[in-house]
Each structure stands twice: as structure tokens, then as C-alpha cells.
N, C-alpha and C. Protein backbone atom coordinates (compact mmCIF):
# COMPACT_ATOMS: atom_id res chain seq x y z
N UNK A 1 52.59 64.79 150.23
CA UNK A 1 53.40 64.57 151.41
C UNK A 1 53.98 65.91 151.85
N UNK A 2 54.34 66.09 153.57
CA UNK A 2 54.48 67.73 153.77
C UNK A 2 56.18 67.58 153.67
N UNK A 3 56.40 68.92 152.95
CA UNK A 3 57.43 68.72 152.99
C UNK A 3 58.27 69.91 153.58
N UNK A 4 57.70 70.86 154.07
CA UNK A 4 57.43 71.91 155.01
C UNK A 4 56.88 72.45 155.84
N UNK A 5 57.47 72.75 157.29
CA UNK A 5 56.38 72.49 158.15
C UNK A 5 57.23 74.45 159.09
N UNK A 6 56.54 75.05 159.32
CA UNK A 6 56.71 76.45 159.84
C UNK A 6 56.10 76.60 160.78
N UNK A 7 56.60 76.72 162.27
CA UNK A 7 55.74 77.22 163.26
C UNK A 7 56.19 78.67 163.93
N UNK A 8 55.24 79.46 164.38
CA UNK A 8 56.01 80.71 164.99
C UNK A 8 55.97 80.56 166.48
N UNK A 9 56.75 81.19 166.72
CA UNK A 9 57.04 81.13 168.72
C UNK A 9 57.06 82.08 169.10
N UNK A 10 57.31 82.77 170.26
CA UNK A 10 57.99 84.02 170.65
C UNK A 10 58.92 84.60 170.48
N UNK A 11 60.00 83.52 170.32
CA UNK A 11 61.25 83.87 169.65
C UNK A 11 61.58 83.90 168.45
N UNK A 12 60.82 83.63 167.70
CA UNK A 12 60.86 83.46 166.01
C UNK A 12 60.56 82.38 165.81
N UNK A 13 60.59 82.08 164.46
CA UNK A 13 60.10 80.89 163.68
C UNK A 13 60.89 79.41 163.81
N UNK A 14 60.03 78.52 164.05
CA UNK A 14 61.00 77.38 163.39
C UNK A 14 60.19 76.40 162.37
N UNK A 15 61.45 76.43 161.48
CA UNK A 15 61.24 75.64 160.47
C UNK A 15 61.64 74.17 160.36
N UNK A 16 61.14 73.20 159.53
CA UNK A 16 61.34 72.05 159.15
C UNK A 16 61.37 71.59 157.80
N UNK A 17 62.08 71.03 157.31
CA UNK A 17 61.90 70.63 155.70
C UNK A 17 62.38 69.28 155.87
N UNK A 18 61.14 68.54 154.90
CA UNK A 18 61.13 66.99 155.13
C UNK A 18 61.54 66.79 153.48
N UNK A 19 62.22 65.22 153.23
CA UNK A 19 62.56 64.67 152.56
C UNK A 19 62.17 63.03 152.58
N UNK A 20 61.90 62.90 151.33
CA UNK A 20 61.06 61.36 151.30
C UNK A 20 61.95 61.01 149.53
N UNK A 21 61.65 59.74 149.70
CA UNK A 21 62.26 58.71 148.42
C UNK A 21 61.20 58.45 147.85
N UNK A 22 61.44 57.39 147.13
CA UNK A 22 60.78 57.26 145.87
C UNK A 22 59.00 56.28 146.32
N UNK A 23 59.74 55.10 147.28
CA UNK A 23 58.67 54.56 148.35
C UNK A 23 58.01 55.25 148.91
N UNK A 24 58.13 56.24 149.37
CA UNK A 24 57.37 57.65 150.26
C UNK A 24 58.34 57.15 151.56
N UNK A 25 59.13 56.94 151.96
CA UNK A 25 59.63 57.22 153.41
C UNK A 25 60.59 57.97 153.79
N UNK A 26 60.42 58.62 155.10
CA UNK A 26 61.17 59.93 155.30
C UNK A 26 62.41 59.32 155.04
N UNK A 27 63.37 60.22 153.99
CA UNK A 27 64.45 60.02 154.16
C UNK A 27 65.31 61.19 155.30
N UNK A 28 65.09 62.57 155.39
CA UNK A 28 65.76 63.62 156.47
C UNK A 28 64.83 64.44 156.27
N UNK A 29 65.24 65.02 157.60
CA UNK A 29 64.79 66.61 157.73
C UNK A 29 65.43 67.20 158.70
N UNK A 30 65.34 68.58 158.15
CA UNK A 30 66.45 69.32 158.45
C UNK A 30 65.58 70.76 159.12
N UNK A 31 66.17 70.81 160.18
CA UNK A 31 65.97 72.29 161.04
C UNK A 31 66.88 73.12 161.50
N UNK A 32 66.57 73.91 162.41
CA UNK A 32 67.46 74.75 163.24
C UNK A 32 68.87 73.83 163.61
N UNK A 33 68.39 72.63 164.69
CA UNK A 33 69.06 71.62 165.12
C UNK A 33 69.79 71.19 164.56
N UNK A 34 69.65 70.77 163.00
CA UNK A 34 70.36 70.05 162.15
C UNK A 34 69.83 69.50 161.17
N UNK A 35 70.35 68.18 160.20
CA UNK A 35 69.65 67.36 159.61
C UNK A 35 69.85 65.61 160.28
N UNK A 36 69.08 65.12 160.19
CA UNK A 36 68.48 64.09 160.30
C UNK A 36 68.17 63.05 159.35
N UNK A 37 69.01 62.25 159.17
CA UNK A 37 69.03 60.67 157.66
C UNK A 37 68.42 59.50 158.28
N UNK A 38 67.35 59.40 157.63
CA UNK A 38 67.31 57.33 157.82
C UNK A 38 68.03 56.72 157.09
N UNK A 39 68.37 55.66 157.05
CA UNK A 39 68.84 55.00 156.05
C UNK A 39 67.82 53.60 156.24
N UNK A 40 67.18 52.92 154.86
CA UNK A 40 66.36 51.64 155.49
C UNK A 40 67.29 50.40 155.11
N UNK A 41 66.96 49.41 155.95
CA UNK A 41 66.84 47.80 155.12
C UNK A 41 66.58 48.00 153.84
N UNK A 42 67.29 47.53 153.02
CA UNK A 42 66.87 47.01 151.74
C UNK A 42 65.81 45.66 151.36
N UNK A 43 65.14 46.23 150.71
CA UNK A 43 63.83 45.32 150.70
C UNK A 43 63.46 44.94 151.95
N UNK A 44 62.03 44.25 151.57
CA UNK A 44 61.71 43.51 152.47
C UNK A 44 62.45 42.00 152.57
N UNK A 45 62.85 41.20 154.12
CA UNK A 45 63.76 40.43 154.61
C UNK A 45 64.82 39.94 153.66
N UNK A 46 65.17 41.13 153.13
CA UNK A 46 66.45 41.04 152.36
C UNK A 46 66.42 41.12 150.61
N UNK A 47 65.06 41.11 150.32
CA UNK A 47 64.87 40.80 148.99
C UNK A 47 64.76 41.98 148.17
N UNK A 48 65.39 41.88 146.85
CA UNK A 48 65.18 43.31 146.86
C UNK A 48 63.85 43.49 145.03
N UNK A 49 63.89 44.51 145.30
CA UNK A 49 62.42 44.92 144.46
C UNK A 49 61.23 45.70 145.41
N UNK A 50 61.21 45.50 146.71
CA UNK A 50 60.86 45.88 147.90
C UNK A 50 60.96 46.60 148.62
N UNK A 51 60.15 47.60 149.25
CA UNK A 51 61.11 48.78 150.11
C UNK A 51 60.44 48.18 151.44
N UNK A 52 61.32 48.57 152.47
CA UNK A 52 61.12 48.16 154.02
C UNK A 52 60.96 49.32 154.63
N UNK A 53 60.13 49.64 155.29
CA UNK A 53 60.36 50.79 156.34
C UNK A 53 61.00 50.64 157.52
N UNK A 54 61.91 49.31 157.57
CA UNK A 54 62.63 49.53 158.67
C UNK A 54 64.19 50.22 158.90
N UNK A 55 63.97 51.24 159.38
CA UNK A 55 65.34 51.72 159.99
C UNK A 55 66.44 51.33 160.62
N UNK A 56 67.50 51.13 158.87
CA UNK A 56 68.78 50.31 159.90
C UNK A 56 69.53 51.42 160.39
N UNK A 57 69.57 52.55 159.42
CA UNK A 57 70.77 53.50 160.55
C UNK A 57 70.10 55.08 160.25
N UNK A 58 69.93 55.74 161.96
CA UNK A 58 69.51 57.17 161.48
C UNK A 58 70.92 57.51 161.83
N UNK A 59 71.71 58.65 161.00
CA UNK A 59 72.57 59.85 161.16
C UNK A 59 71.77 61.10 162.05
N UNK A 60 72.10 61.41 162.75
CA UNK A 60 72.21 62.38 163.79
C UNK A 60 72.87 63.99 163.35
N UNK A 61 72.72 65.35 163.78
CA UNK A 61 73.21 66.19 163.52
C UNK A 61 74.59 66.68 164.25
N UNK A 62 74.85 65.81 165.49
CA UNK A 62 76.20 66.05 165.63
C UNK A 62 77.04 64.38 165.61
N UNK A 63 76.75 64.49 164.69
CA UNK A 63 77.90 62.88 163.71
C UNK A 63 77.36 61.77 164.84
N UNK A 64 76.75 61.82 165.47
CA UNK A 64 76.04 60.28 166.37
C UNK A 64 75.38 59.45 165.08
N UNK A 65 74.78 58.09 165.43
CA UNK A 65 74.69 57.04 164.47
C UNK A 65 74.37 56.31 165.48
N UNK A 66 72.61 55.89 164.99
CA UNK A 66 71.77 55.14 165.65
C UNK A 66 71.59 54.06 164.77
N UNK A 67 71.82 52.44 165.22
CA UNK A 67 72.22 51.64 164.06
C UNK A 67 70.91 50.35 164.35
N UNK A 68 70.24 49.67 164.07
CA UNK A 68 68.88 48.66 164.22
C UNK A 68 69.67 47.82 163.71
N UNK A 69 68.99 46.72 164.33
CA UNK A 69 69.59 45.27 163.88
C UNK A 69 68.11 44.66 163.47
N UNK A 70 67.96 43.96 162.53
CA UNK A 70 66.22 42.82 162.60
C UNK A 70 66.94 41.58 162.49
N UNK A 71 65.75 40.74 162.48
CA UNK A 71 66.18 39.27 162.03
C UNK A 71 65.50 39.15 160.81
N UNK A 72 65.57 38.21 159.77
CA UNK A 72 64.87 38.14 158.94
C UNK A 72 63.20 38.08 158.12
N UNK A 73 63.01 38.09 159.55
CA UNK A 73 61.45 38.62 159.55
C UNK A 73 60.79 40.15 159.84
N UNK A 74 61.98 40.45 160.63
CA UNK A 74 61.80 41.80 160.81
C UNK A 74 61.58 42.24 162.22
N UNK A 75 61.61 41.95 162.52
CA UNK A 75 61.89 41.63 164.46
C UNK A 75 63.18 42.49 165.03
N UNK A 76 62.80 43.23 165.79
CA UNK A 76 63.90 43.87 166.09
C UNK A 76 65.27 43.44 167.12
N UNK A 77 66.16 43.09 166.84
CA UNK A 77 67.34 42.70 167.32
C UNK A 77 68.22 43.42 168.68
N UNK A 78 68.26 44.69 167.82
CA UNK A 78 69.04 45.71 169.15
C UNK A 78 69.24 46.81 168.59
N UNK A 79 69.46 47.85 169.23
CA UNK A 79 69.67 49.35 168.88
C UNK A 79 71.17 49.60 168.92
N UNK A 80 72.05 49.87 168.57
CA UNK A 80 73.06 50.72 168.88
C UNK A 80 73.35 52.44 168.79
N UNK A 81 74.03 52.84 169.27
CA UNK A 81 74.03 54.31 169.32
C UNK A 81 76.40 54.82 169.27
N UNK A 82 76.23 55.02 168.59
CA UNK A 82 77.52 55.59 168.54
C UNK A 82 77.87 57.15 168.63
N UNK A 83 78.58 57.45 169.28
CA UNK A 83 78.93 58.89 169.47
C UNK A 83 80.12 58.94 169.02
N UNK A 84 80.44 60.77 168.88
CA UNK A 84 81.96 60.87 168.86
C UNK A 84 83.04 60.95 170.00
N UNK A 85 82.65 60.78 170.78
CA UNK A 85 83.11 60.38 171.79
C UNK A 85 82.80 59.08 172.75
N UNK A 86 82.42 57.91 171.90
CA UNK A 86 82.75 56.95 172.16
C UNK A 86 82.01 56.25 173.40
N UNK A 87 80.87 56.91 173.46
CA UNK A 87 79.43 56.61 174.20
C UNK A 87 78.70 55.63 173.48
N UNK A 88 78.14 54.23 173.99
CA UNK A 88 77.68 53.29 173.29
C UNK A 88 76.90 53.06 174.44
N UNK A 89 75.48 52.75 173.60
CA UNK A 89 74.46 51.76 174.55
C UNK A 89 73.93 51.01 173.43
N UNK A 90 73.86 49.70 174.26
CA UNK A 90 72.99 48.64 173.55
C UNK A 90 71.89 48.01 173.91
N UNK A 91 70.93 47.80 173.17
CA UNK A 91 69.50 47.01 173.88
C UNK A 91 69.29 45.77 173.19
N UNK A 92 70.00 44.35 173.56
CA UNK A 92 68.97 43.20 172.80
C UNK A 92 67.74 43.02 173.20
N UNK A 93 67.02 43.04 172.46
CA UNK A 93 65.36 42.75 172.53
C UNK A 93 65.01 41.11 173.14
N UNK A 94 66.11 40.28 172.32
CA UNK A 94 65.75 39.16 172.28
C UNK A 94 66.17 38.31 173.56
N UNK A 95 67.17 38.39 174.51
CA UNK A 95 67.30 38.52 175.87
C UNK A 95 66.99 38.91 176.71
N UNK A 96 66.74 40.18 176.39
CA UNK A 96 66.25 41.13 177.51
C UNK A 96 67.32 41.37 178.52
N UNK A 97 68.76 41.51 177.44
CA UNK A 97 70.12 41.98 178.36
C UNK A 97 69.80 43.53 177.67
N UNK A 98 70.35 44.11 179.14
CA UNK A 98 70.32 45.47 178.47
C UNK A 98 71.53 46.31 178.94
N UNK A 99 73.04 46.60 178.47
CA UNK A 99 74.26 47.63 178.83
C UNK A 99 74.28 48.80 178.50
N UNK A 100 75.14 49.30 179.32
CA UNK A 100 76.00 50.27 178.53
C UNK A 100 76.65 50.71 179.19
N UNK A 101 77.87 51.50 178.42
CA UNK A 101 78.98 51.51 178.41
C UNK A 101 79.38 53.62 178.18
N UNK A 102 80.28 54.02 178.76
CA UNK A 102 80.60 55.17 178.37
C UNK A 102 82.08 55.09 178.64
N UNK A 103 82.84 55.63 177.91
CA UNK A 103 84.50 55.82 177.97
C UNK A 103 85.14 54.56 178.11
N UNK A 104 84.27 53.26 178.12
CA UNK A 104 85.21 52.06 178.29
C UNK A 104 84.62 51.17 179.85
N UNK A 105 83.64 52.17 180.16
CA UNK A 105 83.39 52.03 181.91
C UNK A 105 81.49 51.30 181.44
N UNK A 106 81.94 49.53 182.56
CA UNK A 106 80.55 49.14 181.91
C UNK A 106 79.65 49.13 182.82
N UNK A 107 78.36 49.48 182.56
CA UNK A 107 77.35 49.87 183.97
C UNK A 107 77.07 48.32 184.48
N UNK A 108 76.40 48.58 185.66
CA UNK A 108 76.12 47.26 186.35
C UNK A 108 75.08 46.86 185.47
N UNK A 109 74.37 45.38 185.39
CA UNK A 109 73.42 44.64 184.85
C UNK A 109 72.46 44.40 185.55
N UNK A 110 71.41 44.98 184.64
CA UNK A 110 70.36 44.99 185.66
C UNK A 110 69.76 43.88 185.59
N UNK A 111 68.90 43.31 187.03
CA UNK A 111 68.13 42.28 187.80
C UNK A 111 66.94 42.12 187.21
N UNK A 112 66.35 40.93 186.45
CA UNK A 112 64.96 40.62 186.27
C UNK A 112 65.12 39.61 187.21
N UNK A 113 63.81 39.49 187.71
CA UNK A 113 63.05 38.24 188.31
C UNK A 113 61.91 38.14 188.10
N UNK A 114 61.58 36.81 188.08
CA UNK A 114 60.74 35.59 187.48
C UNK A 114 59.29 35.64 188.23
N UNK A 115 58.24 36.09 188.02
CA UNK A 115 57.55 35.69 189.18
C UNK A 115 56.53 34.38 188.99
């Protein structure tokens, strides 16, 4: 598995260094930018002995927190996104409502129609 990855540019190099668990899935990697965490579901639909590759929360390099919801099959629920400053968007999958919100201020809802 790579666990280093080096490219050169014009401006110099950039680097990457990857990190994986015991399952093989990326746990971070870390660059110029920052580092980068998954965190998964435990087991598969909850059971444990199992690893899931689904992503309940990535950590971000400036303290943001991208959070997955599933259902017990594994179906994806909704995304959240948290900032430090208090920027939130949400996507349910399973409605097909889709908001968001910045400083407290909620955007309009957008229009499906039926055809």
C-alpha cells in the first residue's frame, strides 16, 4: 500500500504521506495543507468483528468535521459539515430535502417537480 507519494512542480515539491489500519483503509494523510482523518462505522451494520469502509466522520485540517449518517444497511442518510465558525450544510438523501444554513441565516428550499 503507498504510503508516500512525491510530486515535483515548479515551485517545489509536494508531498503526501498516507496512513492505513489494520483492515487496509485510509486512515490520514498528511501534506503541505494539513492532515486529514477518517474515522469508520464500526463493523459492518453495527456488528463488530467487521470493518466497514464507511466514513462516519472525516477531520479536516482547519478543525472542520464532515460527519455521514447510514441506515443499517448502509445507505447513506446525510452529510453534515461543521465549521469553526458555525457554517453547517446538510443533505438528506432519503427526501431529497436539501439546506443550509450559515451564521444562523437559512437558505431558501429548493423546488423539485414531478414530471
Amino acid at each position: 500500500m503507498r504510503t508516500n507519494l512525491s510530486l515535483q512542480q515548479p515551485t517545489g515539491a509536494w508531498t503526501n504521506r498516507f496512513g492505513w489500519d489494520a483492515a487496509k483503509r485510509l486512515t490520514n494523510v498528511t501534506s503541505q495543507a494539513g492532515s486529514f482523518t477518517n474515522e469508520y462505522v464500526p463493523g459492518v451494520a453495527g456488528a463488530s468483528g467487521y470493518s466497514s469502509r464507511l466514513i462516519k466522520r472525516l477531520l479536516l485540517p482547519n478543525l472542520s468535521i464532515i460527519t455521514n449518517d447510514y441506515d443499517s444497511v448502509g445507505r447513506q442518510l446525510g452529510t453534515w459539515l461543521k465549521t469553526s465558525v458555525l457554517v453547517q450544510r446538510e443533505t438528506e438523501f432519503s427526501s431529497l430535502r436539501l439546506s443550509s444554513t450559515s451564521s444562523g441565516i437559512p437558505a431558501p428550499e429548493p423546488k423539485f417537480s414531478e414530471a
